[in-house]
Protein backbone atom coordinates (compact mmCIF):
# COMPACT_ATOMS: atom_id res chain seq x y z
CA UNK A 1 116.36 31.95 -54.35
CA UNK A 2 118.99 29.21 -53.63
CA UNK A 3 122.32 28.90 -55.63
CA UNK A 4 122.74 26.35 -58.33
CA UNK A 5 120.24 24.50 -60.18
CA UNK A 6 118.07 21.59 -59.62
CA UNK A 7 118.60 19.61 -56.77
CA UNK A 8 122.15 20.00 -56.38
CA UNK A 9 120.98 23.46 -54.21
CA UNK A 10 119.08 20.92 -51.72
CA UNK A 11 121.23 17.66 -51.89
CA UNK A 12 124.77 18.83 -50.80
CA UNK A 13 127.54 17.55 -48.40
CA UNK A 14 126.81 20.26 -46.11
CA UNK A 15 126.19 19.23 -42.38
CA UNK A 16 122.35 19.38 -41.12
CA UNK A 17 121.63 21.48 -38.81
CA UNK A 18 119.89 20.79 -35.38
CA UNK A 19 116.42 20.83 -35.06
CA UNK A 20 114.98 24.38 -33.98
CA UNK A 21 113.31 24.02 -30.37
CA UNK A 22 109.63 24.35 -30.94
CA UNK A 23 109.73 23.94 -35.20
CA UNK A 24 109.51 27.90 -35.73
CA UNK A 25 107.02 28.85 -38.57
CA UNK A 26 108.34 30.69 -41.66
CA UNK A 27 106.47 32.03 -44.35
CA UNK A 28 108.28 31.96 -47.65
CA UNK A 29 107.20 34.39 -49.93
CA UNK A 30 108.42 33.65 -53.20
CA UNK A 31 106.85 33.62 -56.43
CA UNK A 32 109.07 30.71 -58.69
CA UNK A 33 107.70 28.32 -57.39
CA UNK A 34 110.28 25.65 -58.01
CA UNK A 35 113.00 27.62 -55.72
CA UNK A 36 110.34 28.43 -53.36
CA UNK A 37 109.47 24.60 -53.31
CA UNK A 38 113.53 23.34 -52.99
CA UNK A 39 113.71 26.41 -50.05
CA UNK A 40 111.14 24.71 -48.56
CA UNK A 41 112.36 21.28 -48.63
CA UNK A 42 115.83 22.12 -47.13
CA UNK A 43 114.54 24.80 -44.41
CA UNK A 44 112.32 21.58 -43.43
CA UNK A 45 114.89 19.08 -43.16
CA UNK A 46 116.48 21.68 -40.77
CA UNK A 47 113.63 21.81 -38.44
CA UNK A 48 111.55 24.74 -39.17
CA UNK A 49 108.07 24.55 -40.12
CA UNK A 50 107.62 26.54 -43.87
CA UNK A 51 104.71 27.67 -45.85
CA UNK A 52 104.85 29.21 -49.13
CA UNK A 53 102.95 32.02 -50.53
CA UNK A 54 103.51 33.49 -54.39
CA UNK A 55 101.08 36.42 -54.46
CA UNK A 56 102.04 39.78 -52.66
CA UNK A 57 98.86 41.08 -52.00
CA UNK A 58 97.86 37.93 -50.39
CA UNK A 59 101.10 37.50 -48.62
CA UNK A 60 100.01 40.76 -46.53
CA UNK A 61 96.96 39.36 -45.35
CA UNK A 62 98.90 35.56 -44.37
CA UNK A 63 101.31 37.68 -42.65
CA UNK A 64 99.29 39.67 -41.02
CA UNK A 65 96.76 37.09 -39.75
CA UNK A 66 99.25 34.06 -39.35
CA UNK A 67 101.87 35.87 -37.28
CA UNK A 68 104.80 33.40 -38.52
CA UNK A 69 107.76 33.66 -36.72
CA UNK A 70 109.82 34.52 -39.72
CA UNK A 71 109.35 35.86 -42.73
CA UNK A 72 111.77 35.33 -46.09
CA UNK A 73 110.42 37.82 -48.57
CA UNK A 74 111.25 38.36 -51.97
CA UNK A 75 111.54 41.63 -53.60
CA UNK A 76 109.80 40.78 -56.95
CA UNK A 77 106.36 39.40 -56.48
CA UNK A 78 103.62 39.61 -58.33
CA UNK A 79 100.31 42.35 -57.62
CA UNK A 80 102.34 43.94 -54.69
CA UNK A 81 105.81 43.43 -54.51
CA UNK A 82 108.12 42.96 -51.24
CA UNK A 83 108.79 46.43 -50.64
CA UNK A 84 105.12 47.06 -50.30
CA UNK A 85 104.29 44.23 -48.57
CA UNK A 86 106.67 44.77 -46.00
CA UNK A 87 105.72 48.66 -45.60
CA UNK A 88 102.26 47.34 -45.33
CA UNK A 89 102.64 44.57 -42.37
CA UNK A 90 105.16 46.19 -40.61
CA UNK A 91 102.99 47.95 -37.91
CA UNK A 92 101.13 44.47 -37.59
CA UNK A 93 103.79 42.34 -37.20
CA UNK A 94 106.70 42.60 -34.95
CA UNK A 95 108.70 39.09 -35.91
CA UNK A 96 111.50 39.43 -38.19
CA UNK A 97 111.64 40.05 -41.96
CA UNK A 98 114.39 38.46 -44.10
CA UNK A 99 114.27 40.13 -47.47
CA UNK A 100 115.79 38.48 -50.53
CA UNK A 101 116.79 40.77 -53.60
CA UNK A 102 118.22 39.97 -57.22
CA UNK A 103 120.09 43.33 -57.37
CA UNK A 104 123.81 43.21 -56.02
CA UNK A 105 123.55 47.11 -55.69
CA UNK A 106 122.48 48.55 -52.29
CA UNK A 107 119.41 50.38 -53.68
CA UNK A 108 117.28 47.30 -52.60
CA UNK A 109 119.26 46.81 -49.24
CA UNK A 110 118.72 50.68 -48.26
CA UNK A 111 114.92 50.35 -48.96
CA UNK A 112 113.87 47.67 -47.78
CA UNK A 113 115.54 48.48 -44.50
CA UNK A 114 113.91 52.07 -44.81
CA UNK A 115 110.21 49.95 -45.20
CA UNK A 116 111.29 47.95 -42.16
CA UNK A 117 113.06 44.64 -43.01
CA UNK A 118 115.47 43.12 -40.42
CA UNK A 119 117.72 41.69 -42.84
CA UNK A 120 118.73 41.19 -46.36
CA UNK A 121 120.51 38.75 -49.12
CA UNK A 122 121.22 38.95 -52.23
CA UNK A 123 120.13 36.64 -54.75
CA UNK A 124 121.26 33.93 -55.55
CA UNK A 125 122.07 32.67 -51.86
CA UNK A 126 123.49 29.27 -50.49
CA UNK A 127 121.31 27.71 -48.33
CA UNK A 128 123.50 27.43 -45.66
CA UNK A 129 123.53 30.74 -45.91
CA UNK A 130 120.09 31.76 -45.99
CA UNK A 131 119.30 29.15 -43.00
CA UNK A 132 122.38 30.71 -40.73
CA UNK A 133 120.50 34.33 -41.39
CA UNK A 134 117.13 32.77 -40.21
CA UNK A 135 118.03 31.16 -37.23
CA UNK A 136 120.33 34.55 -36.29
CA UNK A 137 117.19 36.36 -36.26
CA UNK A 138 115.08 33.86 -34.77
CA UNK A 139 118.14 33.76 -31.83
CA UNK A 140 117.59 37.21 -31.56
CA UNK A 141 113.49 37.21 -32.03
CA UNK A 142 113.38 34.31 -28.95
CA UNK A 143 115.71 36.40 -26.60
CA UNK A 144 113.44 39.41 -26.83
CA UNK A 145 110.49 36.87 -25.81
CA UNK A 146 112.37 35.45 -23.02
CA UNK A 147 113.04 39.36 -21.99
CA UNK A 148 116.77 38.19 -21.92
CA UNK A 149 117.87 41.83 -21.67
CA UNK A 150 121.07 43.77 -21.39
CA UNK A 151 123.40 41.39 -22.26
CA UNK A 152 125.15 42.75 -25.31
CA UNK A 153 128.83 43.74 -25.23
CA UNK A 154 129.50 45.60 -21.85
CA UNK A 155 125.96 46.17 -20.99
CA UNK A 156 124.78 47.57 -17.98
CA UNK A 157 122.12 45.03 -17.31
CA UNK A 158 118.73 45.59 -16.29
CA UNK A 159 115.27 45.70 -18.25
CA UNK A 160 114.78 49.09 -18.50
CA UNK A 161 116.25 52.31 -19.19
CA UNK A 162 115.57 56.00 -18.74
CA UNK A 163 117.04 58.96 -20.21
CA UNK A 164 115.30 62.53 -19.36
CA UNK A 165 111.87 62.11 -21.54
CA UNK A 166 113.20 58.55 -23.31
CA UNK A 167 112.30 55.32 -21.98
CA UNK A 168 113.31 52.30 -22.97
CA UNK A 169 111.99 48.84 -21.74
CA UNK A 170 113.54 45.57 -22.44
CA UNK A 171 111.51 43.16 -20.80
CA UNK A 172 107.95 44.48 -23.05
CA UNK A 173 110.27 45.69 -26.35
CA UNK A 174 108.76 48.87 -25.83
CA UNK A 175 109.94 52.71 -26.33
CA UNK A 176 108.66 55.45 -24.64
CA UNK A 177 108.92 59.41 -25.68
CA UNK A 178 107.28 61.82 -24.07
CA UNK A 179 104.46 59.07 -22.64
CA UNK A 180 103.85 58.82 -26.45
CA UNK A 181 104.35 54.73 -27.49
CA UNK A 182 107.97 54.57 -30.22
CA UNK A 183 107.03 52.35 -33.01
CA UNK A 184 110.54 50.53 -33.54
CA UNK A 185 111.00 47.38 -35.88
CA UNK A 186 112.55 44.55 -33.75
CA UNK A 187 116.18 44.94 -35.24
CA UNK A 188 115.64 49.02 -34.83
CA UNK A 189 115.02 47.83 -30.98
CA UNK A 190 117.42 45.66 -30.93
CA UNK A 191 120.33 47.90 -32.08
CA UNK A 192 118.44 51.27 -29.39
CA UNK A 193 118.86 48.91 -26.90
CA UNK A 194 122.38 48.03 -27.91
CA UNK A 195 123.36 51.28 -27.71
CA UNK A 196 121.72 52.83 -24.97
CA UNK A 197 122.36 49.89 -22.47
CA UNK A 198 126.48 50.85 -23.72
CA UNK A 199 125.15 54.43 -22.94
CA UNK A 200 128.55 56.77 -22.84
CA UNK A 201 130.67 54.35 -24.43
CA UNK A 202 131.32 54.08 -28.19
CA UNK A 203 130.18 51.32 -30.24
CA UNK A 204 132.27 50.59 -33.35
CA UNK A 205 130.58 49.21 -36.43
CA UNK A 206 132.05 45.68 -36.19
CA UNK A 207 131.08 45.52 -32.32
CA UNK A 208 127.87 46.15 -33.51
CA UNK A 209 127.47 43.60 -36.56
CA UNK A 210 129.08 40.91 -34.25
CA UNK A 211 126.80 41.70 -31.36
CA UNK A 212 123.48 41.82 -33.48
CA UNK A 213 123.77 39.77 -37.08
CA UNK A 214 126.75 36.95 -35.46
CA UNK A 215 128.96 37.99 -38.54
CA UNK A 216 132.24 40.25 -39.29
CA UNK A 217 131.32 43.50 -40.94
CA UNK A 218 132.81 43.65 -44.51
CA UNK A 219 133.09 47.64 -44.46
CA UNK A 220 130.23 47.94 -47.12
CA UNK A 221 127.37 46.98 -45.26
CA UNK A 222 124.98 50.08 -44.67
CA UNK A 223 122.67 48.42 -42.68
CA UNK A 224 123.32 50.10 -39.30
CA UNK A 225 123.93 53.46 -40.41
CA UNK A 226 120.02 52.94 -42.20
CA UNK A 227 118.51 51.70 -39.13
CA UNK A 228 120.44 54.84 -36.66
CA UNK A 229 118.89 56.94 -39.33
CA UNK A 230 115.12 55.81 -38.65
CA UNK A 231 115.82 55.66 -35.04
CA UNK A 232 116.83 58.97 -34.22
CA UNK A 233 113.87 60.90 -35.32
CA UNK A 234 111.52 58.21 -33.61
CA UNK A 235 113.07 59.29 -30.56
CA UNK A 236 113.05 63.06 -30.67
CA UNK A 237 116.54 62.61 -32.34
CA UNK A 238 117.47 66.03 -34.46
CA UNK A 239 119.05 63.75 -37.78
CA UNK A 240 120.99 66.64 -38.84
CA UNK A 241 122.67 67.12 -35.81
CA UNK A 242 121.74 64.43 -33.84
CA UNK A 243 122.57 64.83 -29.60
CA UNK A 244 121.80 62.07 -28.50
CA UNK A 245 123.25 58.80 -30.80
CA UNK A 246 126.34 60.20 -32.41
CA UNK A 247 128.31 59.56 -35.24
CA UNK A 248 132.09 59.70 -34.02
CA UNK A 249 133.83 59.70 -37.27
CA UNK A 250 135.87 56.77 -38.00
CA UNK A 251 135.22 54.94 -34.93
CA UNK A 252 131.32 54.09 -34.45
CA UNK A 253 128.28 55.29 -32.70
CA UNK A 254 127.79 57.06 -29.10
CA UNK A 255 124.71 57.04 -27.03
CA UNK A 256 124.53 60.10 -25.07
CA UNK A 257 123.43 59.60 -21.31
CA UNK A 258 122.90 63.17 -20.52
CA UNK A 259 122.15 65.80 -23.03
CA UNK A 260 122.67 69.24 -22.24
């Protein structure tokens, strides 16, 4: 999981990290124990509260029943692995899901944002880097609870949001189509909300990454185009020709306000 060997991944020069308000709970689900165990030990001594689990099936049910608020979950497990296990919890829990894959191709990335994960690295990581993705998604997991709404890049403000039969409500996290409840993972929220609260404005790519993830999009990354894909036909969305988030070529995404 962490880069290097031995110790040397836990005991660097690199600075400590303040404490997390309220010691957040992560569940690391990792099946070498050793890495899992030296993940552990540094996540700790940067304030978060871990747990370890090696076994995927069980993993589902500690997930499910736990509710941690962050989950690092590797691809390769053994009896279910981390694709499955995150298909399987994802309508149970709503906290985000870091997954961690060995392959440096984007088949893993695609999927396991297809079964629902909020974010991905690749293996093997720096910790640094693994513990600046955590506490990006727990920044953007504790906004949502503090219903903190609207405040992306030129937002509109407000907590909720109506277009014709689509509503969208910022203070619950909720989507409505229809009357009929939208079952959205909290980064496929995250980025609807993004885009509808910018509603008639174009969004570029590196807007978005800098808004949502905190980091400079590379030009590679899929991620957003995966999760625009998911969300459009959750919200009555035609994905072959979409009307109401478009694709303007070269420049980014478009929420439509009014569609005619």
């Amino acid at each position: 999981m962490l880069q290097g060997d031995g110790m040397e991944s836990i005991n660097t020069n690199e600075p400590q990290a303040v404490g997390f308000q309220g010691n957040p709970k992560i569940l690391i689900v990792e099946d070498d124990e050793r890495l899992a165990s030296l993940t552990k030990e540094y996540m700790e001594g940067n304030g978060l509260n871990v747990s370890i689990e090696m076994d995927g099936a069980k993993a589902v049910d500690r997930i499910i029943n736990d509710q941690p608020d962050l989950v690092v979950l590797d691809v390769m497990l053994p009896s279910k692995d981390g694709m499955a296990v995150c298909r399987e919890v994802r309508s149970q829990y709503v906290n985000p899901i870091l997954m961690l894959t060995a392959r440096t191709d984007d088949v893993d990335h695609v999927l396991g944002l297809e079964m629902g994960a909020d974010d991905y690295l690749s293996k093997p990581v720096r910790p640094r880097v693994l513990l600046a993705r955590i506490k990006a998604l727990l920044r953007r997991s504790q906004v949502g609870a503090k219903n903190e709404g609207g405040n992306g890049a030129g937002s509109q403000g407000g907590s909720r949001l109506e277009f014709a039969d689509l509503v969208i409500d910022h203070a619950s996290r909720d989507v409505w189509l229809r009357d009929d409840r939208v079952d959205l993972t909290s980064a496929e929220f995250d980025l609807l909300w993004l885009l509808s609260s910018n509603a008639g404005r174009i969004l570029s790519r590196e807007e978005i990454f800098e808004v949502l993830r905190g980091i400079e999009y590379d030009g590679q990354d899929r991620s957003i185009d995966v999760r625009v894909s998911r969300i459009r036909p959750k919200i009555g969305d035609d994905p072959m020709s979409p009307k109401r988030i478009k694709t303007v070529r070269s420049k980014g995404y478009l929420f439509v306000k009014e569609i005619t």
